[in-house]
Each structure stands twice: as structure tokens, then as C-alpha cells.
N, C-alpha and C. Protein backbone atom coordinates (compact mmCIF):
# COMPACT_ATOMS: atom_id res chain seq x y z
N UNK A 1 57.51 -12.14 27.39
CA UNK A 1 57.99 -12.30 26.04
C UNK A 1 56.77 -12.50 25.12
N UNK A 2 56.84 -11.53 23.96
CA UNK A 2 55.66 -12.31 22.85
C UNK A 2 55.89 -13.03 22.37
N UNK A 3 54.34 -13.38 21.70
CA UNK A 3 54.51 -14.83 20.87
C UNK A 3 55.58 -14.51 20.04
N UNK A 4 55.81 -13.19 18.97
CA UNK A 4 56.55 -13.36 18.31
C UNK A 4 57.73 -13.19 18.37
N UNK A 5 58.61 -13.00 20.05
CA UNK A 5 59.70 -13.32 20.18
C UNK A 5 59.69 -14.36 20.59
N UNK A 6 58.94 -15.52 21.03
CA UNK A 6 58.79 -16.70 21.03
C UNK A 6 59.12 -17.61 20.14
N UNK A 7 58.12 -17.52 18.71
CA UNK A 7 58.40 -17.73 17.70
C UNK A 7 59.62 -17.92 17.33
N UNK A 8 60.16 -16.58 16.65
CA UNK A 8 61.70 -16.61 16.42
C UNK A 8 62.58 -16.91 17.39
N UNK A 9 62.52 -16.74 18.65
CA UNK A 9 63.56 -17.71 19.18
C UNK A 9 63.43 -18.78 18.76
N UNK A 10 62.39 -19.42 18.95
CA UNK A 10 62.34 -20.96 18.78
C UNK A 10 63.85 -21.18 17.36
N UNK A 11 62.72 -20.45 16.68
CA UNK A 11 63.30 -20.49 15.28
C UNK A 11 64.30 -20.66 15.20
N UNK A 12 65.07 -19.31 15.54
CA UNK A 12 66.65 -19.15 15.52
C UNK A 12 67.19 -20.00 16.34
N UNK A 13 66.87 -20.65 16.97
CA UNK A 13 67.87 -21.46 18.27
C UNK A 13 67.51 -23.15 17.64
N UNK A 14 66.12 -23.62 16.55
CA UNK A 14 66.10 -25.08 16.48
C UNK A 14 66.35 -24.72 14.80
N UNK A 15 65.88 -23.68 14.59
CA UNK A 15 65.62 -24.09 12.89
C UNK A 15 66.79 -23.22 11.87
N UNK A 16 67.62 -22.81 12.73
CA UNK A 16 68.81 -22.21 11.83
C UNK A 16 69.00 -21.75 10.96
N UNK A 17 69.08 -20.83 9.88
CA UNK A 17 68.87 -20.74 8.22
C UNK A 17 69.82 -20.15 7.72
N UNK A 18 70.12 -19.44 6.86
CA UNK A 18 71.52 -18.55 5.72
C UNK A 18 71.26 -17.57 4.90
N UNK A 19 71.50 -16.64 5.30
CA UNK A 19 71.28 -15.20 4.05
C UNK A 19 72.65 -14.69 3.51
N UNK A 20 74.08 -14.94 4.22
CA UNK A 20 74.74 -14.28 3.85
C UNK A 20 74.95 -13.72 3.09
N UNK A 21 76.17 -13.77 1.72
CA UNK A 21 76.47 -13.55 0.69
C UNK A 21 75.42 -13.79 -0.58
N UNK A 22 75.21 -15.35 -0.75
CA UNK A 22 74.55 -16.39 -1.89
C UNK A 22 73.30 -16.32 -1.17
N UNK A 23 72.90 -16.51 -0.43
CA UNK A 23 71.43 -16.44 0.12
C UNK A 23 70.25 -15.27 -0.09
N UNK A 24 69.24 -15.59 0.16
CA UNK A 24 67.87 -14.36 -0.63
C UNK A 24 67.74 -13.01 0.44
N UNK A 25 67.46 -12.28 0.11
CA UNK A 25 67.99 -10.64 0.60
C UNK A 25 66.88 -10.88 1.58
N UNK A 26 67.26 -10.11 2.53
CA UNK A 26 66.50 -10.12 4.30
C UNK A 26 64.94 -9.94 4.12
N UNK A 27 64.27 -9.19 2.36
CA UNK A 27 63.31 -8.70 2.70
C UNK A 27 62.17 -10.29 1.78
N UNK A 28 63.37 -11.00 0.93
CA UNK A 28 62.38 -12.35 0.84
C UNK A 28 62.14 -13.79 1.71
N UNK A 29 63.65 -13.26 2.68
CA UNK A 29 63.21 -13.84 4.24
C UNK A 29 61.92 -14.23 4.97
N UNK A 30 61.77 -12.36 5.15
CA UNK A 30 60.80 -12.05 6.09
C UNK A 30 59.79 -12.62 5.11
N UNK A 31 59.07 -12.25 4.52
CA UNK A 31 58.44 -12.65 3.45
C UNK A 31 57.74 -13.70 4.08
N UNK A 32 58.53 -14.41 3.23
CA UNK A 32 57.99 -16.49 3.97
C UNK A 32 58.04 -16.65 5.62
N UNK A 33 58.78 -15.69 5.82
CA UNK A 33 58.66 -16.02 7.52
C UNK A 33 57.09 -15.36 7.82
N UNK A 34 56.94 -13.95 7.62
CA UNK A 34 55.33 -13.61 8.02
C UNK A 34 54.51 -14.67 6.97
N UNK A 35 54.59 -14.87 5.85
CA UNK A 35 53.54 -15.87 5.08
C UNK A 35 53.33 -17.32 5.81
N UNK A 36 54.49 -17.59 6.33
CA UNK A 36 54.30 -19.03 6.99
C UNK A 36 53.85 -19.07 8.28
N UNK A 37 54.43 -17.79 9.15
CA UNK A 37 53.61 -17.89 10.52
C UNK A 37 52.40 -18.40 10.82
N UNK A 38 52.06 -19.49 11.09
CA UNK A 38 51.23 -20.33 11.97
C UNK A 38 49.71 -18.73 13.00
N UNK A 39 50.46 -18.49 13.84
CA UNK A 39 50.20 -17.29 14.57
C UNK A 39 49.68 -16.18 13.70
N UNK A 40 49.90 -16.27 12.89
CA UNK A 40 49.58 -14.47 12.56
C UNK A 40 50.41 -13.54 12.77
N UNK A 41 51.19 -13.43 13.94
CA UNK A 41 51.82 -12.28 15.31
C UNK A 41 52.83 -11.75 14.16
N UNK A 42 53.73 -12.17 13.57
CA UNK A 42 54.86 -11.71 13.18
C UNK A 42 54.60 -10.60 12.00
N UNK A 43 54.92 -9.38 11.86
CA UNK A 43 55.08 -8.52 11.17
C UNK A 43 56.68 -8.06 10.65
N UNK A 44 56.47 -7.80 9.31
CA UNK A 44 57.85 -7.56 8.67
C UNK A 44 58.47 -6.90 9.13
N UNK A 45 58.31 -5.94 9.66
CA UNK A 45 59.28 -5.00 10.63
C UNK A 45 59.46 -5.56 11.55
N UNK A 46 58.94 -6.46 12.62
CA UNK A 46 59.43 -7.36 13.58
C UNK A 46 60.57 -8.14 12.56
N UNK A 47 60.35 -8.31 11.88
CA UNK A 47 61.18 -9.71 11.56
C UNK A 47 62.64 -9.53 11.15
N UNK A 48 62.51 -8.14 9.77
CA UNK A 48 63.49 -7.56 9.57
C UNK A 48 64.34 -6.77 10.59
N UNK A 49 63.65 -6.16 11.69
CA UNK A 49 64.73 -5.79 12.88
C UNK A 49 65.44 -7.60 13.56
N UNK A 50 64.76 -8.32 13.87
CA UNK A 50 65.33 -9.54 14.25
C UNK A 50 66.15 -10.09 13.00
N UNK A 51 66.07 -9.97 11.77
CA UNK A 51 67.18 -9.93 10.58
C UNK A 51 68.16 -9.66 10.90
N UNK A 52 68.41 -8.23 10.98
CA UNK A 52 69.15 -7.02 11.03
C UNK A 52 70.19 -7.65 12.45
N UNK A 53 69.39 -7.85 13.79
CA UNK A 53 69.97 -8.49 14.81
C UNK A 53 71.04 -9.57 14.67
N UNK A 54 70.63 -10.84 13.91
CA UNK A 54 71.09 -11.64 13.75
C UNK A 54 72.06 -11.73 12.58
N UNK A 55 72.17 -10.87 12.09
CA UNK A 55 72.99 -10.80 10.88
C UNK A 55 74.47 -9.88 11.23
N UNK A 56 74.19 -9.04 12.84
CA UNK A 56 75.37 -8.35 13.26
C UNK A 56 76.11 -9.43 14.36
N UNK A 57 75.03 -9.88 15.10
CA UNK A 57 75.48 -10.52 16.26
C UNK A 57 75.80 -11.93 15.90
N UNK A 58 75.56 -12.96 14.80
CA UNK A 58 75.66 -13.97 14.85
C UNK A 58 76.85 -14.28 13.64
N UNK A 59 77.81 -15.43 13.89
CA UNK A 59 78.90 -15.82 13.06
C UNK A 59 77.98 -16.13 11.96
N UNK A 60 79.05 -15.85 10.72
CA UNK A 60 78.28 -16.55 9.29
C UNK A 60 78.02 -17.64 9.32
N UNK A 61 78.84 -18.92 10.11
CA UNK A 61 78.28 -20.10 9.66
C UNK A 61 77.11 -20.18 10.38
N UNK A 62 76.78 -19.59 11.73
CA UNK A 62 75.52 -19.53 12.39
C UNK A 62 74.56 -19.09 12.00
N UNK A 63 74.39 -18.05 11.17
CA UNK A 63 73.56 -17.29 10.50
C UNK A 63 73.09 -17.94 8.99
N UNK A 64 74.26 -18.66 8.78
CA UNK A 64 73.97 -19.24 7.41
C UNK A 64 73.04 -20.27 7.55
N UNK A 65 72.96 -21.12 8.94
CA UNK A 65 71.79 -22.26 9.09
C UNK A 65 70.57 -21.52 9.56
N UNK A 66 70.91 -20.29 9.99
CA UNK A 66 69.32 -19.59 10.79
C UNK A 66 68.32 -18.98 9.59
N UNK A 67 69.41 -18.42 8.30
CA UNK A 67 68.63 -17.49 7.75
C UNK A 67 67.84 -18.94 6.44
N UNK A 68 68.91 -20.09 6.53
CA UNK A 68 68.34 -21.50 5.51
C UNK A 68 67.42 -21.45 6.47
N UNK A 69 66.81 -21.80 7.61
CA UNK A 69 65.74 -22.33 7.96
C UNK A 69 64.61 -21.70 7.97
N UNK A 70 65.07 -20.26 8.20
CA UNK A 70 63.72 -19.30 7.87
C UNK A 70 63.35 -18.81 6.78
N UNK A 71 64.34 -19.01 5.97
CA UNK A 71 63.71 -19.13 4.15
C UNK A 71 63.08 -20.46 4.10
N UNK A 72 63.63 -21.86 3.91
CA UNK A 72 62.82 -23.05 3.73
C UNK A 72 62.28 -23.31 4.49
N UNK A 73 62.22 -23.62 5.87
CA UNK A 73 61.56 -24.52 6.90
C UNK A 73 62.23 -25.45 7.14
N UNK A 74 63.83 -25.49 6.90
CA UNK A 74 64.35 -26.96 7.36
C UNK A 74 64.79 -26.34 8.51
N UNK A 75 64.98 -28.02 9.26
CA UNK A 75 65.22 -27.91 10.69
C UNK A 75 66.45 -28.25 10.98
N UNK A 76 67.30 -27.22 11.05
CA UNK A 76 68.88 -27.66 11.14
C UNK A 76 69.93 -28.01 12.58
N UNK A 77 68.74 -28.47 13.17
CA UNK A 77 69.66 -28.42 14.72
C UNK A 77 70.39 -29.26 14.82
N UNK A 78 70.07 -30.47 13.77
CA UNK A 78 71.92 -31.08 13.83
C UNK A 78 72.81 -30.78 13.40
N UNK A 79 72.54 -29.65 12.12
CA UNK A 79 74.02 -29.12 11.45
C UNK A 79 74.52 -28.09 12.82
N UNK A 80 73.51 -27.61 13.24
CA UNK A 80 73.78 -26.51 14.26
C UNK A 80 74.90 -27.18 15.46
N UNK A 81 74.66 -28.61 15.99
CA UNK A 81 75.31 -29.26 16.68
C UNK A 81 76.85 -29.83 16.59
N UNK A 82 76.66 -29.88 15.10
CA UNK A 82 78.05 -30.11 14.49
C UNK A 82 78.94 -29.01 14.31
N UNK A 83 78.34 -28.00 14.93
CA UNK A 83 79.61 -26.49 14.20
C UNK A 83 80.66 -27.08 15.25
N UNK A 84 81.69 -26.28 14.90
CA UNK A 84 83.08 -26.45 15.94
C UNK A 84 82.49 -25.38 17.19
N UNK A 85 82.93 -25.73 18.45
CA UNK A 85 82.90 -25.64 19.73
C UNK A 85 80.85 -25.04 19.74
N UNK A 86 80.07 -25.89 19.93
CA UNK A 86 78.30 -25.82 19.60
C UNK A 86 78.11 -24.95 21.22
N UNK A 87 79.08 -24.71 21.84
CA UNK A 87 78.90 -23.96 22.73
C UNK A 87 78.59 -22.38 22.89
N UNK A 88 79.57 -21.95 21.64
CA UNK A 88 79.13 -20.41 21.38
C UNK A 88 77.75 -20.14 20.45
N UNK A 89 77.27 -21.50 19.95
CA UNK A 89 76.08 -21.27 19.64
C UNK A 89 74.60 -21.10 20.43
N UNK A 90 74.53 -21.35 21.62
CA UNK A 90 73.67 -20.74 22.71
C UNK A 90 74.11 -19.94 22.90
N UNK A 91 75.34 -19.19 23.29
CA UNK A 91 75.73 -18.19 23.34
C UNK A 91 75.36 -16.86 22.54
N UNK A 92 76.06 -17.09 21.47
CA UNK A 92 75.18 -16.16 20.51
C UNK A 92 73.90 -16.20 20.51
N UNK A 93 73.15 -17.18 20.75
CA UNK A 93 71.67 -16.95 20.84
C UNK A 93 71.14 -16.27 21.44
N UNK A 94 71.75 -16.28 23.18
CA UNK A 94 70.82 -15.54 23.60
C UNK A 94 71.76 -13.90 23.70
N UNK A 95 73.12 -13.83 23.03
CA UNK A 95 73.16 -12.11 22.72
C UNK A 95 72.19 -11.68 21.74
N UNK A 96 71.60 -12.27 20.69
CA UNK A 96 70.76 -12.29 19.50
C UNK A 96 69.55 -11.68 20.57
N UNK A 97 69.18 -12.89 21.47
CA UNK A 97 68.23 -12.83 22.25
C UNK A 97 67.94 -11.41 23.22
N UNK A 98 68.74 -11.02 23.55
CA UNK A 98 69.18 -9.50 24.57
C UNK A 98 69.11 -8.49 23.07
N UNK A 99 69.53 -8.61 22.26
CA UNK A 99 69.96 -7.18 21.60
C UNK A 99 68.68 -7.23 20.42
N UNK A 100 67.59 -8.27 20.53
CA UNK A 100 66.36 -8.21 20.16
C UNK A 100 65.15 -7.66 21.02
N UNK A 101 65.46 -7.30 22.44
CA UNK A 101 64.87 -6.54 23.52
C UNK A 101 65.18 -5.08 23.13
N UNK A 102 66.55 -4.90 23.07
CA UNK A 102 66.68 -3.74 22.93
C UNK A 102 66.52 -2.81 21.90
N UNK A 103 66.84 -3.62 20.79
CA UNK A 103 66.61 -2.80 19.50
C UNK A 103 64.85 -3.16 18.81
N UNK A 104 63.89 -4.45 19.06
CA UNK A 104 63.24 -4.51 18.30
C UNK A 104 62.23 -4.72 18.83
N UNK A 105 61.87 -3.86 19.88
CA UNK A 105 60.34 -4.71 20.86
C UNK A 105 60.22 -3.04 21.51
């Protein structure tokens, strides 16, 4: 696995965020996500295909804490804990996780 599916897992699975509807369009996402990378590794086209991923495969309220955390930097793994049944939320993670092999690496 690369760093920068490393990275964004981490991401998506502790730091949760929201683009849906009201939230900032996938490409001022990525944005702050490559500007903030620590690493360097992450490129906008990495990021926006892992966008794109998570925005088919993951429920709105799931997506709504993944795409808040990768716009701000908050760390939402307790709202993440509180969804109703927090079980399909590993779940979805790692389909996020599989269909980011296939489509974006």
C-alpha cells in the first residue's frame, strides 16, 4: 500500500469530513488535502479519484464527516461512532478501501 493510500485511509476511517449537497466542490477538497499533506505523496488526481470513490460508495451521513474532515482537519471519530449501527461504517470503509485499488492506483 502507498503512503498515499495510507494517508487517506487513515483519513477517511479517523478524520471523516462532508461534501455533499452544502459542502465545497471535490476540487477545493483536494486542494487543502494536497496543500496540507505532511508527505508530499498525494496528488490531485489521486485524491479526486479517492473523492469520486467515496462519494459513490459511502452513505451521506458518512461522507458528510469524511469530506468535513478533509476540508478542515477536524477529527470526527466520535461523531463517526455515534452514527446509528457504527458497524457499517468499517464496512463501508474498507469497500471505499477495495474500489480505491481498483479504480485509483
Amino acid at each position: 500500500m502507498t503512503t498515499m493510500k495510507r494517508i487517506l485511509g487513515f483519513t477517511a476511517l479517523y478524520l471523516l469530513p462532508q461534501a455533499t449537497l452544502a459542502g465545497p466542490p471535490p476540487e477545493a477538497v483536494c486542494e487543502r488535502m494536497v496543500a496540507d499533506d505532511p508527505s508530499g505523496q498525494i496528488t490531485m488526481e489521486e485524491c479526486l479519484c479517492t473523492y469520486q470513490v467515496a462519494d459513490q460508495v459511502l452513505d451521506d451521513d458518512i461522507k458528510e464527516l469524511l469530506f468535513d474532515a478533509w476540508y478542515t482537519g477536524n477529527n470526527n471519530t466520535e461523531k463517526l461512532k455515534q452514527l446509528p449501527n457504527p458497524d457499517r461504517v468499517s464496512k463501508q470503509f474498507s469497500r471505499m478501501e477495495r474500489a480505491m485499488k481498483q479504480n485509483c492506483l
